[in-house]
PDB file of N, CA and C in Angstrom:
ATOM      1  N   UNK A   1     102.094  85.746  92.618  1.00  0.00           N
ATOM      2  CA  UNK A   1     103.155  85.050  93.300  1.00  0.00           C
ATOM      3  C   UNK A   1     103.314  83.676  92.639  1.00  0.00           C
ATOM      4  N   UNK A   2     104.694  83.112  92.385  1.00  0.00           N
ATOM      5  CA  UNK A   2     104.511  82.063  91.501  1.00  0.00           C
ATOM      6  C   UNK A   2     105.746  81.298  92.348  1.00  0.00           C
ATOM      7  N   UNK A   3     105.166  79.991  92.744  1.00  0.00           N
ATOM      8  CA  UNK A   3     105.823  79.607  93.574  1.00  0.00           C
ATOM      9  C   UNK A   3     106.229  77.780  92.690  1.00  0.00           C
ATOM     10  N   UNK A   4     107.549  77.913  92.677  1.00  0.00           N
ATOM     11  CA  UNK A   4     108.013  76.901  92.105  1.00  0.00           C
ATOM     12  C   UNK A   4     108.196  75.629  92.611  1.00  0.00           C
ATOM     13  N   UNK A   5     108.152  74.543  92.107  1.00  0.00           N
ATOM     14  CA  UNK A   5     107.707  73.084  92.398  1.00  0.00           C
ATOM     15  C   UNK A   5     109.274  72.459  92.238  1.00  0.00           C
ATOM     16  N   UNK A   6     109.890  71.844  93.351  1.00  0.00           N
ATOM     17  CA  UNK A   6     111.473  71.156  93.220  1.00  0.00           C
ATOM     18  C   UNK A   6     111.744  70.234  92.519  1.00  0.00           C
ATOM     19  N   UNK A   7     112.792  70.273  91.755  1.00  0.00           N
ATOM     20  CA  UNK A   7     112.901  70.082  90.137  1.00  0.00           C
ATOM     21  C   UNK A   7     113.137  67.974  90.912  1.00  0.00           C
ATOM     22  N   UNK A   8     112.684  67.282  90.068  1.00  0.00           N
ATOM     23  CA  UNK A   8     112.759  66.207  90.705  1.00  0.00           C
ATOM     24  C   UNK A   8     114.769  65.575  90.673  1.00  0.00           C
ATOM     25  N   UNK A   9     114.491  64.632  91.124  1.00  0.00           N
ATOM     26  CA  UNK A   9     115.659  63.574  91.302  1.00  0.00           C
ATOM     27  C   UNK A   9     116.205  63.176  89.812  1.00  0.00           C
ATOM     28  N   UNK A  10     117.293  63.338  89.451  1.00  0.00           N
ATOM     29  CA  UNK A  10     117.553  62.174  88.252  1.00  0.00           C
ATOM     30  C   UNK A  10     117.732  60.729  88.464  1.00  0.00           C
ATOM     31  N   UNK A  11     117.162  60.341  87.484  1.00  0.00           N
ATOM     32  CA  UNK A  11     117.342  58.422  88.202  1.00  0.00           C
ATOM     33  C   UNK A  11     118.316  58.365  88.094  1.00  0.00           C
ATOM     34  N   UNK A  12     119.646  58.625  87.207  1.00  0.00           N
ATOM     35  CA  UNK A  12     120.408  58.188  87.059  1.00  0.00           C
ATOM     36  C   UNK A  12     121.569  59.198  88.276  1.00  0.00           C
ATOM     37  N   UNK A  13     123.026  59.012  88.489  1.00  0.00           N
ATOM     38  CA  UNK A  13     123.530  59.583  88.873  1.00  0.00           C
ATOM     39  C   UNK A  13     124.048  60.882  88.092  1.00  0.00           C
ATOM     40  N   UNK A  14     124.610  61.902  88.872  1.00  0.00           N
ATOM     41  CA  UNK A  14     125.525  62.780  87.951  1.00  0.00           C
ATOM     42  C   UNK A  14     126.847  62.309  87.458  1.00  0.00           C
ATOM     43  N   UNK A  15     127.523  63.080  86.780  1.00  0.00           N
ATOM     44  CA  UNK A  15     128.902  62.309  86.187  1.00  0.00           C
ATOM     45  C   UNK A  15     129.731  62.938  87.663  1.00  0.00           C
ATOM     46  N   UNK A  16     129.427  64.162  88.359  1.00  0.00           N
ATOM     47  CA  UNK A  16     130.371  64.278  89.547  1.00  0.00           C
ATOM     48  C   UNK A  16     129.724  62.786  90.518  1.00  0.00           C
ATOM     49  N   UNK A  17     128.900  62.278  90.758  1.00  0.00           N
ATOM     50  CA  UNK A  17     128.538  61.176  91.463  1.00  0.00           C
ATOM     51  C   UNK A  17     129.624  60.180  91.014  1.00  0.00           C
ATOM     52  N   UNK A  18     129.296  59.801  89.720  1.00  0.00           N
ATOM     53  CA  UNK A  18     130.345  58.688  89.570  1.00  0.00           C
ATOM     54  C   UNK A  18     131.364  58.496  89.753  1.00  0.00           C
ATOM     55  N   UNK A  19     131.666  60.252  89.448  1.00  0.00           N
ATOM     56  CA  UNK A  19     133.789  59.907  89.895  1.00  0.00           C
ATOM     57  C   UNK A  19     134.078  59.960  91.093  1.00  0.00           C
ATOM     58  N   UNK A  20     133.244  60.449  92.109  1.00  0.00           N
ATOM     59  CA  UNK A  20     133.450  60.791  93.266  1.00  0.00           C
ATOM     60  C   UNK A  20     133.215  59.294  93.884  1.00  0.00           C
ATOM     61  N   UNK A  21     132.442  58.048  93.343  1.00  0.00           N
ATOM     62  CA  UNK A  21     132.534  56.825  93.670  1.00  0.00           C
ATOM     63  C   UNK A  21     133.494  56.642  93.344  1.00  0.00           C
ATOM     64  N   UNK A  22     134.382  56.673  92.009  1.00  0.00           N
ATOM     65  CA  UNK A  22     135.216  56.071  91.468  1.00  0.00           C
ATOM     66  C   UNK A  22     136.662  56.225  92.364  1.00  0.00           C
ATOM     67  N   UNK A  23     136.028  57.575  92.585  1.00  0.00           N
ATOM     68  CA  UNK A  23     137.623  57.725  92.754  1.00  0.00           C
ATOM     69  C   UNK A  23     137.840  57.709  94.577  1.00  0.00           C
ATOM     70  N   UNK A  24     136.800  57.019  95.144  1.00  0.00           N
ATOM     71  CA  UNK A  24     136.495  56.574  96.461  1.00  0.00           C
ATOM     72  C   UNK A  24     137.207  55.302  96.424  1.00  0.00           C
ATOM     73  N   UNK A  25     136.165  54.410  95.126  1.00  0.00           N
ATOM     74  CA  UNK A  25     136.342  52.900  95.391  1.00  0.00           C
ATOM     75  C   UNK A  25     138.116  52.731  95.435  1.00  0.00           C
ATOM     76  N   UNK A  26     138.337  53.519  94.217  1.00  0.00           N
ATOM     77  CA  UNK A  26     139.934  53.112  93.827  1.00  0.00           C
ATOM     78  C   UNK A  26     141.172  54.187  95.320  1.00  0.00           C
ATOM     79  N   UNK A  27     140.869  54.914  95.849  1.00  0.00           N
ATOM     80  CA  UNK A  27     141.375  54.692  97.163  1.00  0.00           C
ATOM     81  C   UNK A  27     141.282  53.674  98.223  1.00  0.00           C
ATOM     82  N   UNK A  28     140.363  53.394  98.490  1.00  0.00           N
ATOM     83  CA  UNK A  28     140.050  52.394  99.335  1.00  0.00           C
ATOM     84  C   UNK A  28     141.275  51.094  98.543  1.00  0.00           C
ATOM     85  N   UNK A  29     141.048  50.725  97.685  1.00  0.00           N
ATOM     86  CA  UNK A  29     141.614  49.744  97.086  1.00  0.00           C
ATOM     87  C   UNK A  29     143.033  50.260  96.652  1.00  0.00           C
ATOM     88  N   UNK A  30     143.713  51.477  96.220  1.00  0.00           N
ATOM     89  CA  UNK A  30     144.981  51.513  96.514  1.00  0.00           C
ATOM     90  C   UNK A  30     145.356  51.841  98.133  1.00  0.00           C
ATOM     91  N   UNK A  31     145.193  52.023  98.677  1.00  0.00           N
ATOM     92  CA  UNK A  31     145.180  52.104 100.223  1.00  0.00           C
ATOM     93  C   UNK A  31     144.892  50.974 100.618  1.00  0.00           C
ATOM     94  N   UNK A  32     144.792  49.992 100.335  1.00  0.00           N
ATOM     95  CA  UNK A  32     144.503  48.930 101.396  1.00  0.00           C
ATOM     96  C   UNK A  32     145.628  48.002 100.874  1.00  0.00           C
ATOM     97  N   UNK A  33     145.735  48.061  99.104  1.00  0.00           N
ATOM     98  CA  UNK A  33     146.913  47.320  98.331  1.00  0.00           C
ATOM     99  C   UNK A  33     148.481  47.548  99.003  1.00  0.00           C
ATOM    100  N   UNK A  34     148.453  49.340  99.436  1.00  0.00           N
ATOM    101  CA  UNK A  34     149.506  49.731 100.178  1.00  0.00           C
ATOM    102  C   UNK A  34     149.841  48.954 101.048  1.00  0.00           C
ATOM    103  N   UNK A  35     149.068  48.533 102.332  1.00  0.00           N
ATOM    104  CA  UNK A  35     149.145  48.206 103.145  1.00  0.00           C
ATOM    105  C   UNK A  35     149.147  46.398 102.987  1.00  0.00           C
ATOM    106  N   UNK A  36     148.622  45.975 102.272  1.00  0.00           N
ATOM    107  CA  UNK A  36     148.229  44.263 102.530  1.00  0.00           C
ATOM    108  C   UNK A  36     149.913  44.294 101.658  1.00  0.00           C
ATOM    109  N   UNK A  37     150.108  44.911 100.868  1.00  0.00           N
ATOM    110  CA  UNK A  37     151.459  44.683 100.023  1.00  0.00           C
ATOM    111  C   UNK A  37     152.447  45.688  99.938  1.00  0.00           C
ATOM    112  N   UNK A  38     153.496  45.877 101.378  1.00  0.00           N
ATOM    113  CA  UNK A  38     154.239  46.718 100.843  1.00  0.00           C
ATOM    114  C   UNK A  38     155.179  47.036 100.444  1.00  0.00           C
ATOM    115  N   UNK A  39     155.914  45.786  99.689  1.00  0.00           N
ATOM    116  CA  UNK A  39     156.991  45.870  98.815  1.00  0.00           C
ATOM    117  C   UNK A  39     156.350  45.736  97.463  1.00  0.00           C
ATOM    118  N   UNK A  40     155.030  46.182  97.221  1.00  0.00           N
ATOM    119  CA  UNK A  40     154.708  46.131  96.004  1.00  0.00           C
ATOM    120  C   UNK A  40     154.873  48.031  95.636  1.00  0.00           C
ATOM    121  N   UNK A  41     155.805  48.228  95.043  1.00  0.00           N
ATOM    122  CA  UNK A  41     155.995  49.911  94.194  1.00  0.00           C
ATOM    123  C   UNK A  41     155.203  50.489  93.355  1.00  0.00           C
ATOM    124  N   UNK A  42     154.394  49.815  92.710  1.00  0.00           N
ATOM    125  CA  UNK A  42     153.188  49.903  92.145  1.00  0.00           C
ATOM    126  C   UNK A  42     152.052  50.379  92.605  1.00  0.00           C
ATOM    127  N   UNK A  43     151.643  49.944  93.537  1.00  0.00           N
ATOM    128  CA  UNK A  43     150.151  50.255  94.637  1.00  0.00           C
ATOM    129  C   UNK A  43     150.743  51.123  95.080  1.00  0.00           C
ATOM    130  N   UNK A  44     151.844  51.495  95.857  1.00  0.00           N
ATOM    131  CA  UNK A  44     152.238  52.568  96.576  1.00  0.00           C
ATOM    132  C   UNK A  44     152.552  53.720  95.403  1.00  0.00           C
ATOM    133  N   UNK A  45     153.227  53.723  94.699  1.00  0.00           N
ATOM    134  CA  UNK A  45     153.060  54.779  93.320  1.00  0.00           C
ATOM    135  C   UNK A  45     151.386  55.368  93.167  1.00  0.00           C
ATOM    136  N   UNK A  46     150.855  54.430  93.023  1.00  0.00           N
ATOM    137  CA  UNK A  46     149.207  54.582  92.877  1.00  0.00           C
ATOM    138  C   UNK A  46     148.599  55.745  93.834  1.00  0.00           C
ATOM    139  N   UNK A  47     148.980  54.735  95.242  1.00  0.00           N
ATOM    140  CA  UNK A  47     148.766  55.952  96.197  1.00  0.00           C
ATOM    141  C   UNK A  47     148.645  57.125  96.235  1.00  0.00           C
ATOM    142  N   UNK A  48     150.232  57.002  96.093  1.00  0.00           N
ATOM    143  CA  UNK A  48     150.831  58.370  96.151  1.00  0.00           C
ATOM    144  C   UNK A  48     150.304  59.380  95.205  1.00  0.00           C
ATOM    145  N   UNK A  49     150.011  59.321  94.180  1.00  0.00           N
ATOM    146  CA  UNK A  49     149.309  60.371  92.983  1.00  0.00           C
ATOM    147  C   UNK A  49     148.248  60.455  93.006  1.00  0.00           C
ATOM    148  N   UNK A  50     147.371  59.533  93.796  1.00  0.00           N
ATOM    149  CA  UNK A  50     146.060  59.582  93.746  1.00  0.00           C
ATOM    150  C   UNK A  50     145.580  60.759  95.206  1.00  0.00           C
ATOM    151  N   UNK A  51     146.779  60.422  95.955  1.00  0.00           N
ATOM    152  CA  UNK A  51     146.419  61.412  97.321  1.00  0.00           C
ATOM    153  C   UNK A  51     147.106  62.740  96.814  1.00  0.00           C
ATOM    154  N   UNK A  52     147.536  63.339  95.912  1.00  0.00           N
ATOM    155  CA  UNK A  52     148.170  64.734  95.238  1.00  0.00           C
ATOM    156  C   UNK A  52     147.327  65.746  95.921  1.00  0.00           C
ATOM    157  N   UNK A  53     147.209  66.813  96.506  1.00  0.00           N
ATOM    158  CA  UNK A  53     148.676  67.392  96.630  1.00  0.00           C
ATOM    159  C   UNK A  53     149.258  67.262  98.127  1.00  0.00           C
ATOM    160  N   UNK A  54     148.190  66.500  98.931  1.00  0.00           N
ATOM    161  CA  UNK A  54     148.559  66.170 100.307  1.00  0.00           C
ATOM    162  C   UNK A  54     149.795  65.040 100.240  1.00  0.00           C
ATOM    163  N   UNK A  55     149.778  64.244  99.354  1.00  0.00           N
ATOM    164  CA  UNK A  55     151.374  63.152  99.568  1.00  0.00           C
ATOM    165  C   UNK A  55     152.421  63.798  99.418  1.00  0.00           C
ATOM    166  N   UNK A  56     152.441  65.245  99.074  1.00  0.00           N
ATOM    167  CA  UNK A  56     153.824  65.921  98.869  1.00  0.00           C
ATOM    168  C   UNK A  56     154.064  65.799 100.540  1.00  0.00           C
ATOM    169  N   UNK A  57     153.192  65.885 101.584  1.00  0.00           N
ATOM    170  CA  UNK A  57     154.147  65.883 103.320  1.00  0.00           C
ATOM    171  C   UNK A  57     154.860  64.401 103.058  1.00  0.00           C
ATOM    172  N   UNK A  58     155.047  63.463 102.482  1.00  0.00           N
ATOM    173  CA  UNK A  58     155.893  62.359 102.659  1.00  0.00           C
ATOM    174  C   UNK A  58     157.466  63.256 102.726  1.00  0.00           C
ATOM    175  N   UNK A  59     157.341  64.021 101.291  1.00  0.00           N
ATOM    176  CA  UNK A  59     158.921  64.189 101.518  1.00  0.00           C
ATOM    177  C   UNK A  59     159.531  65.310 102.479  1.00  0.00           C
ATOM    178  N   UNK A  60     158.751  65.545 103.561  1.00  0.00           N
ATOM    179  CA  UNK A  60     159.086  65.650 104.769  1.00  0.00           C
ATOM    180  C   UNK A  60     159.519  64.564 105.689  1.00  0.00           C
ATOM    181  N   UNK A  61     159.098  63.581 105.717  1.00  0.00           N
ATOM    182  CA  UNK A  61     158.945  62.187 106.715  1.00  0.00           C
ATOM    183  C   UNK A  61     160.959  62.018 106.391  1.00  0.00           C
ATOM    184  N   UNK A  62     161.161  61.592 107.535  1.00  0.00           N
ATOM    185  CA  UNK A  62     162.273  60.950 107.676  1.00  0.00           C
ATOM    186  C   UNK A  62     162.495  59.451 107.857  1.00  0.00           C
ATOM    187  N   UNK A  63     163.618  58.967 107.539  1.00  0.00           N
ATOM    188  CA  UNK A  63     163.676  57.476 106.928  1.00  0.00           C
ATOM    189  C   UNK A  63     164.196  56.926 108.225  1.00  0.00           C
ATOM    190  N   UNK A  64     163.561  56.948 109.539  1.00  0.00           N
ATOM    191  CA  UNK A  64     163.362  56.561 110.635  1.00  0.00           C
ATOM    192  C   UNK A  64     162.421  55.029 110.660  1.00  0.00           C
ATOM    193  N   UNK A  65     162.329  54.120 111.959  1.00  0.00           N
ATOM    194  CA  UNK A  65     161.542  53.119 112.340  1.00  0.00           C
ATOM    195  C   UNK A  65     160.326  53.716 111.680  1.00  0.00           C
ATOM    196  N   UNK A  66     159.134  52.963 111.379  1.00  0.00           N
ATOM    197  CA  UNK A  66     157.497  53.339 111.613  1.00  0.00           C
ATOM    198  C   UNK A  66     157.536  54.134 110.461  1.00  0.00           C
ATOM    199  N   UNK A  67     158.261  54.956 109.806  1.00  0.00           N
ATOM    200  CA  UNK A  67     157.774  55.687 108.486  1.00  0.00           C
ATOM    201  C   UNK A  67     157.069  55.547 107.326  1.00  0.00           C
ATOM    202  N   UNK A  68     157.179  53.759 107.176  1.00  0.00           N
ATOM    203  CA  UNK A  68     155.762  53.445 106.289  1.00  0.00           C
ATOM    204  C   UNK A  68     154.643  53.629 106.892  1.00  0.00           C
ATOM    205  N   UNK A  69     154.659  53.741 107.970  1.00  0.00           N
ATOM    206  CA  UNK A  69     153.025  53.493 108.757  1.00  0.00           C
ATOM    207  C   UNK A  69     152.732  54.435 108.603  1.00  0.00           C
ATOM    208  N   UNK A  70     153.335  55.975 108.558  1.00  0.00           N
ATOM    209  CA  UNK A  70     153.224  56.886 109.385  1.00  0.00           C
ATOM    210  C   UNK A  70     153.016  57.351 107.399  1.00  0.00           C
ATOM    211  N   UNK A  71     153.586  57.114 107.090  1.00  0.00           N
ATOM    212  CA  UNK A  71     153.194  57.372 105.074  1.00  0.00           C
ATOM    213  C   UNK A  71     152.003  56.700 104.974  1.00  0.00           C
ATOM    214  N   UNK A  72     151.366  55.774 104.835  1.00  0.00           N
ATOM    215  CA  UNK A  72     150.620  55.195 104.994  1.00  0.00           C
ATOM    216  C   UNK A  72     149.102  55.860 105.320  1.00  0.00           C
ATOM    217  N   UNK A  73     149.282  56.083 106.643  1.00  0.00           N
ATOM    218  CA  UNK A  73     148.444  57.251 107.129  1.00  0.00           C
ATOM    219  C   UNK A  73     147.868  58.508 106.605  1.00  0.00           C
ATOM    220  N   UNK A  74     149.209  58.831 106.032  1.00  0.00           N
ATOM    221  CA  UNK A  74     149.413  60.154 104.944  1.00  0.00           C
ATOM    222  C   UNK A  74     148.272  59.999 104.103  1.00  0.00           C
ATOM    223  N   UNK A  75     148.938  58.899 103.147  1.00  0.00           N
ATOM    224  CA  UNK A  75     148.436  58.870 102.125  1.00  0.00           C
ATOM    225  C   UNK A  75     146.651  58.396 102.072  1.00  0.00           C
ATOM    226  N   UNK A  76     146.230  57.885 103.409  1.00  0.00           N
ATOM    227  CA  UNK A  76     145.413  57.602 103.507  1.00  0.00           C
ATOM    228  C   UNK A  76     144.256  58.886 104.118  1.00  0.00           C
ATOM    229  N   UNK A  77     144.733  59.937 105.155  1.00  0.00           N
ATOM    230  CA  UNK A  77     144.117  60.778 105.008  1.00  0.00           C
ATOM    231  C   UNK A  77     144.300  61.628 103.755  1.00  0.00           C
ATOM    232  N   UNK A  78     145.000  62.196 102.408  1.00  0.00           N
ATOM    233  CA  UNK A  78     144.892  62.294 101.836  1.00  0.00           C
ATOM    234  C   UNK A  78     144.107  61.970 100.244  1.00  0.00           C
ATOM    235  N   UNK A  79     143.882  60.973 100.175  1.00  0.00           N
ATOM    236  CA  UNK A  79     142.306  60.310  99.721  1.00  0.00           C
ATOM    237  C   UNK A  79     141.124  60.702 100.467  1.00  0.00           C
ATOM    238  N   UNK A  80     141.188  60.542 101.802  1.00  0.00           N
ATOM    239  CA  UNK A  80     139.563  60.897 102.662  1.00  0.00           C
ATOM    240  C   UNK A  80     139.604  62.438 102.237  1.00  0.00           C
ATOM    241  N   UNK A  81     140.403  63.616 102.161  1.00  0.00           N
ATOM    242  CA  UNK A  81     140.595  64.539 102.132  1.00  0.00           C
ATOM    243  C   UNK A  81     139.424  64.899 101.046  1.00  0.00           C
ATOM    244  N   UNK A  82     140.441  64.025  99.888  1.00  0.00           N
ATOM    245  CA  UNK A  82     140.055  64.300  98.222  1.00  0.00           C
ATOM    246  C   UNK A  82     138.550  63.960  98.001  1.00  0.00           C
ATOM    247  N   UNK A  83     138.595  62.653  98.073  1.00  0.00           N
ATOM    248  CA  UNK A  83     137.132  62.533  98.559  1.00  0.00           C
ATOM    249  C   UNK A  83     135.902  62.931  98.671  1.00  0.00           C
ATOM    250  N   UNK A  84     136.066  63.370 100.016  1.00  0.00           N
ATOM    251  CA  UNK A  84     135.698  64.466 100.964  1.00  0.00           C
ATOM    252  C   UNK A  84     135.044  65.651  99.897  1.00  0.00           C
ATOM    253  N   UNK A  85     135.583  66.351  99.604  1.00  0.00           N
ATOM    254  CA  UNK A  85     135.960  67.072  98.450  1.00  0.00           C
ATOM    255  C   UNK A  85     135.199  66.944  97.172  1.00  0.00           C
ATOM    256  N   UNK A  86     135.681  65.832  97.073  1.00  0.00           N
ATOM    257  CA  UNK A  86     134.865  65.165  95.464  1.00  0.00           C
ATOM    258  C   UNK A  86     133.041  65.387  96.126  1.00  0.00           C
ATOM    259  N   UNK A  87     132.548  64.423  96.747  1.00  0.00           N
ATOM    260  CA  UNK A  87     131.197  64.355  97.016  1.00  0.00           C
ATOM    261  C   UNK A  87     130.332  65.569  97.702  1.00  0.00           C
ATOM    262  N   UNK A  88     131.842  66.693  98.556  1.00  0.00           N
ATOM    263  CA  UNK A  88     130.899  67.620  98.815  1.00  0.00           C
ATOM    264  C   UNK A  88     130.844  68.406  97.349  1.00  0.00           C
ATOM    265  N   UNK A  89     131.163  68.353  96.257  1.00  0.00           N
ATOM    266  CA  UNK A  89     130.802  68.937  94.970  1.00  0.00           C
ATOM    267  C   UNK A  89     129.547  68.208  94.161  1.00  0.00           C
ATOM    268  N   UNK A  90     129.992  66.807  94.715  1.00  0.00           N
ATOM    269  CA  UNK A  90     128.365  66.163  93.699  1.00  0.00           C
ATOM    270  C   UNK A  90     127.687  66.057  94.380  1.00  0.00           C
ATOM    271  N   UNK A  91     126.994  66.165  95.661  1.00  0.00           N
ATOM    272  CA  UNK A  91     126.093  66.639  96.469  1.00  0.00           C
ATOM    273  C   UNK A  91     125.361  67.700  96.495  1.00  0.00           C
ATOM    274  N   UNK A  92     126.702  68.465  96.599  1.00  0.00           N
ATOM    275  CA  UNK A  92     125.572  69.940  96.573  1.00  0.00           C
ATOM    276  C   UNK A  92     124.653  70.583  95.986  1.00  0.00           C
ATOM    277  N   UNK A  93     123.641  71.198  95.935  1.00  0.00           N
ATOM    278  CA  UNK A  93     122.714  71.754  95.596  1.00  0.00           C
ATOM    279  C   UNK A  93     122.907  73.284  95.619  1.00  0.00           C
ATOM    280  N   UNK A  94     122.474  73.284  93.700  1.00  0.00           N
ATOM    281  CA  UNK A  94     122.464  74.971  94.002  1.00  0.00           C
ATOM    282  C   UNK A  94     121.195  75.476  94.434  1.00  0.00           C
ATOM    283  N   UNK A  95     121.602  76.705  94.952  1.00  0.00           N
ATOM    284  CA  UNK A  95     120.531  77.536  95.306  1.00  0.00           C
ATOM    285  C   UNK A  95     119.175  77.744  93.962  1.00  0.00           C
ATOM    286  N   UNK A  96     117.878  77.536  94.410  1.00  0.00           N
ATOM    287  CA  UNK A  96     117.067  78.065  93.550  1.00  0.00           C
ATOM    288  C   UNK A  96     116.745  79.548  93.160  1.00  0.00           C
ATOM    289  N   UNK A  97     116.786  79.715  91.679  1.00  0.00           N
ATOM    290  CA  UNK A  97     116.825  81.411  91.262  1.00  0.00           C
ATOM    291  C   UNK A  97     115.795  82.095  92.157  1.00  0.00           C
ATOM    292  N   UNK A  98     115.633  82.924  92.632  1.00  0.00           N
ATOM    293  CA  UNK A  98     114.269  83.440  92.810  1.00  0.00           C
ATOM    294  C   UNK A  98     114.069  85.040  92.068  1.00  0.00           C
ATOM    295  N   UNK A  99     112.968  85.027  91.336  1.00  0.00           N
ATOM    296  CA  UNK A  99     112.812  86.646  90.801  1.00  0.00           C
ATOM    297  C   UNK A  99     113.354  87.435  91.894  1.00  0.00           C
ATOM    298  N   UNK A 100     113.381  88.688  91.344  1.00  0.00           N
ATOM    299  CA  UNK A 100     113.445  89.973  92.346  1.00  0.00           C
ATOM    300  C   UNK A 100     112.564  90.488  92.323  1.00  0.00           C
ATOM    301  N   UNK A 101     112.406  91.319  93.820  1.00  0.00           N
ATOM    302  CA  UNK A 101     111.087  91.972  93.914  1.00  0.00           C
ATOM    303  C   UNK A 101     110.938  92.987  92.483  1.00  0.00           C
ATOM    304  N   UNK A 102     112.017  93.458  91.945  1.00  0.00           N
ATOM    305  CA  UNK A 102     111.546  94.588  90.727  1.00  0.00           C
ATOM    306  C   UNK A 102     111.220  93.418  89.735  1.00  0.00           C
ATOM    307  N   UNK A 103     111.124  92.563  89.533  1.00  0.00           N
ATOM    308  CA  UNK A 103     110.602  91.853  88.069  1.00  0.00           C
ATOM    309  C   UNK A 103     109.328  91.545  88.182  1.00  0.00           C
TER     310      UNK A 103
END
């Protein structure tokens, strides 16, 4: 019976770690640019591509009172989404091989 020892930690991060920071930090920071600035077209452009393919519900939204807020929102659960997403991939852990009973 040969019972295997768990492969240690890397000191360093994985490259899915980093982007999944990266691409955390830079929501947070186009999402907040949205909001502290929003006649800036730029940050909101940003947004918007960075939350893909969930910012496509904007062009549902109608050009009613409150519709930046309510975009806003959008675009902001759409990052947590991605996110979300990103870190449950650099997190996870694969399963360890185990022989089969015939080997």
């Amino acid at each position: 019976m040969h019972t295997a020892e768990p492969e240690p930690r890397p000191l360093f991060p994985s490259w899915w770690r980093l982007g999944a920071f990266a691409y955390s930090a830079a929501g947070v920071v186009c999402v907040v640019a949205s909001a502290a600035f929003p006649e800036n077209e730029t940050a909101m452009l940003a947004a918007i591509a960075g939350a893909l393919p969930w910012s496509l519900v904007l062009l549902t939204l109608d050009l009613a009172p409150g519709v930046a807020q309510t975009a806003l929102v959008v675009l902001a659960g759409g990052w947590a989404v991605n996110a979300a997403l990103l870190w449950w991939l650099a997190l996870r852990r694969t399963a360890p091989r185990t022989p089969s009973r015939g080997d």
